[in-house]
Protein backbone atom coordinates (compact mmCIF):
# COMPACT_ATOMS: atom_id res chain seq x y z
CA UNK A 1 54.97 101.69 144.55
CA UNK A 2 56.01 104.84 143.29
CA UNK A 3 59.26 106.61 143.93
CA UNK A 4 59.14 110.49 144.03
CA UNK A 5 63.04 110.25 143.51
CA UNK A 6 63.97 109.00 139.75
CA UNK A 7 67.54 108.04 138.92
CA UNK A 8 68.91 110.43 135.74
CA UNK A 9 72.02 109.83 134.61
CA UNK A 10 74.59 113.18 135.05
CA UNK A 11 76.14 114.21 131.59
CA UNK A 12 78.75 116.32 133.04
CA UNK A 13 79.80 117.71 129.42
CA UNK A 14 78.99 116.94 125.66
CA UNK A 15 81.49 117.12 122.60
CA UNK A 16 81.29 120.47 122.16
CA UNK A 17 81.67 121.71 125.63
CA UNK A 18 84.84 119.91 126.40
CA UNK A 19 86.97 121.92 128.22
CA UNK A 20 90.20 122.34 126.44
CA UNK A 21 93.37 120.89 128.30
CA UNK A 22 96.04 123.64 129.40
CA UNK A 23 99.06 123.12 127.40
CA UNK A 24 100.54 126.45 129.17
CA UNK A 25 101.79 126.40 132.25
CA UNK A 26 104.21 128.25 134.74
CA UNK A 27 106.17 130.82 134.42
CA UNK A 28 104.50 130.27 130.85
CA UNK A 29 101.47 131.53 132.38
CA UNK A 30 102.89 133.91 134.00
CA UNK A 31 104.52 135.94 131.53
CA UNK A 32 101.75 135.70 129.52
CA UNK A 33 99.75 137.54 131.75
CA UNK A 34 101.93 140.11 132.35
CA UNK A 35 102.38 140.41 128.53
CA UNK A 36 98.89 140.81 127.61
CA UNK A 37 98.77 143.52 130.85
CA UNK A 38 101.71 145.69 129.02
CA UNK A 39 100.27 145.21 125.47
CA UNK A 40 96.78 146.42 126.62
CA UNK A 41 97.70 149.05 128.68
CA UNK A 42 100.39 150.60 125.43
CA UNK A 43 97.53 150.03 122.82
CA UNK A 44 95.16 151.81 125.46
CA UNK A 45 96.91 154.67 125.58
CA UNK A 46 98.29 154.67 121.80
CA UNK A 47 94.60 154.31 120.22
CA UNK A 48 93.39 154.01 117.05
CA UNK A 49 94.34 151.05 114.73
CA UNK A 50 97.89 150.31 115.58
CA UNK A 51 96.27 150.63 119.45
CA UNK A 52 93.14 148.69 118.82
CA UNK A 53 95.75 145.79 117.54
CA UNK A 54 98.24 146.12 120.71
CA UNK A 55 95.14 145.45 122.66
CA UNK A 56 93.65 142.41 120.82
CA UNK A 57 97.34 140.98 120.75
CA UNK A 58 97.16 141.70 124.68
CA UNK A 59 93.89 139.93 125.29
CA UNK A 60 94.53 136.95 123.44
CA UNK A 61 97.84 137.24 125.40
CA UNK A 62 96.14 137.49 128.82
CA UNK A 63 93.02 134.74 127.99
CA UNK A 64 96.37 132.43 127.09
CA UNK A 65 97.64 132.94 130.83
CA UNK A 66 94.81 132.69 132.39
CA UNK A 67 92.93 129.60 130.53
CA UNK A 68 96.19 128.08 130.38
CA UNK A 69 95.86 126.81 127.04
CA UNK A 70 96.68 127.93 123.87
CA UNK A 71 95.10 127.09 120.31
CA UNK A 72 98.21 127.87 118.14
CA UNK A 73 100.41 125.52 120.59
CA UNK A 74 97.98 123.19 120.09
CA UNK A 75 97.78 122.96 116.30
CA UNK A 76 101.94 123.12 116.43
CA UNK A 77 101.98 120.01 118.74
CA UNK A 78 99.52 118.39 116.04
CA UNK A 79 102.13 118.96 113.77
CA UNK A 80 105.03 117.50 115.62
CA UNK A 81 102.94 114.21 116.29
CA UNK A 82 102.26 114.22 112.57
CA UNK A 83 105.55 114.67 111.65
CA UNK A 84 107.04 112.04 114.14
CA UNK A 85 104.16 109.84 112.88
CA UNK A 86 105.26 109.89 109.40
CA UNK A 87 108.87 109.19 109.88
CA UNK A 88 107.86 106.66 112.00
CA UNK A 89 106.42 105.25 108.57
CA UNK A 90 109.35 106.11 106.61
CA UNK A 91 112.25 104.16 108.77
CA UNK A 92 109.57 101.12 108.93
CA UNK A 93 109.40 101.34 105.02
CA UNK A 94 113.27 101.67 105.05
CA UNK A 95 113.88 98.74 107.41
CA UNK A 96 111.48 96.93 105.13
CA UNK A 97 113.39 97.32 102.09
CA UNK A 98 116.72 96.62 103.90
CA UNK A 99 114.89 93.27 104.70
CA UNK A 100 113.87 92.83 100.84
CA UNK A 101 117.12 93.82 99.63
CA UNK A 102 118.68 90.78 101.65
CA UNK A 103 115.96 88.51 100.90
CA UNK A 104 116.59 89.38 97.00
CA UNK A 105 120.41 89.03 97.70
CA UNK A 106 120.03 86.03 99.18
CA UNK A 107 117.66 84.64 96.65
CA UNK A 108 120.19 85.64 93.48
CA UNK A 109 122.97 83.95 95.36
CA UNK A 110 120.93 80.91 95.35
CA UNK A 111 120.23 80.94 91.95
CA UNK A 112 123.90 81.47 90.90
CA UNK A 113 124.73 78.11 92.82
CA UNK A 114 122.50 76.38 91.28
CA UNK A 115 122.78 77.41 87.82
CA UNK A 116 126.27 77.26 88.14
């Protein structure tokens, strides 16, 4: 028996198509879209250079509000995790030497009793 209909299994995205998650939202959003409105319509009507760079600012602006998400809050987040991950890591290692400290208090005090 043959079956016209085979089973495939749906790969609804790889690695590199994730879609990013929005870290923007609101009146976030918002204003970013009406930012990136008002910096490409002044570098529109400004032109050359300093124009052509009010309008790139703008679209990055307006792809920010209306993607809701933004690369450079992204990376800063990554940062702030880091950081909180490391002194994480540094009050264990303190707490950690507190606890040696007493140990090696504790210890010489023994030793002074007994030697003494």
């Amino acid at each position: 028996m043959s079956d016209s209909k085979t089973l495939r299994p749906i790969i609804e995205h790889t690695p590199y198509q994730t879609q990013p998650t929005q870290n923007v939202h609101g009146w976030e959003r918002i204003g970013s879209v009406a930012g990136g409105v008002m910096m490409v319509g002044k570098g529109l009507r400004r032109g050359g250079i300093f124009g052509l760079i009010q309008v790139a600012i703008g679209g990055v602006a307006l792809a920010r509000g209306f993607t809701g998400h933004s690369a450079f809050k992204d990376k800063l987040e990554q940062g702030r995790q880091e950081m909180n991950s490391v002194r994480t890591k540094i009050e264990r290692a303190g707490a950690e030497l507190k606890n040696l400290k007493t140990k090696a208090e504790v210890a010489a005090e023994k030793a002074v009793k007994t030697t003494g």
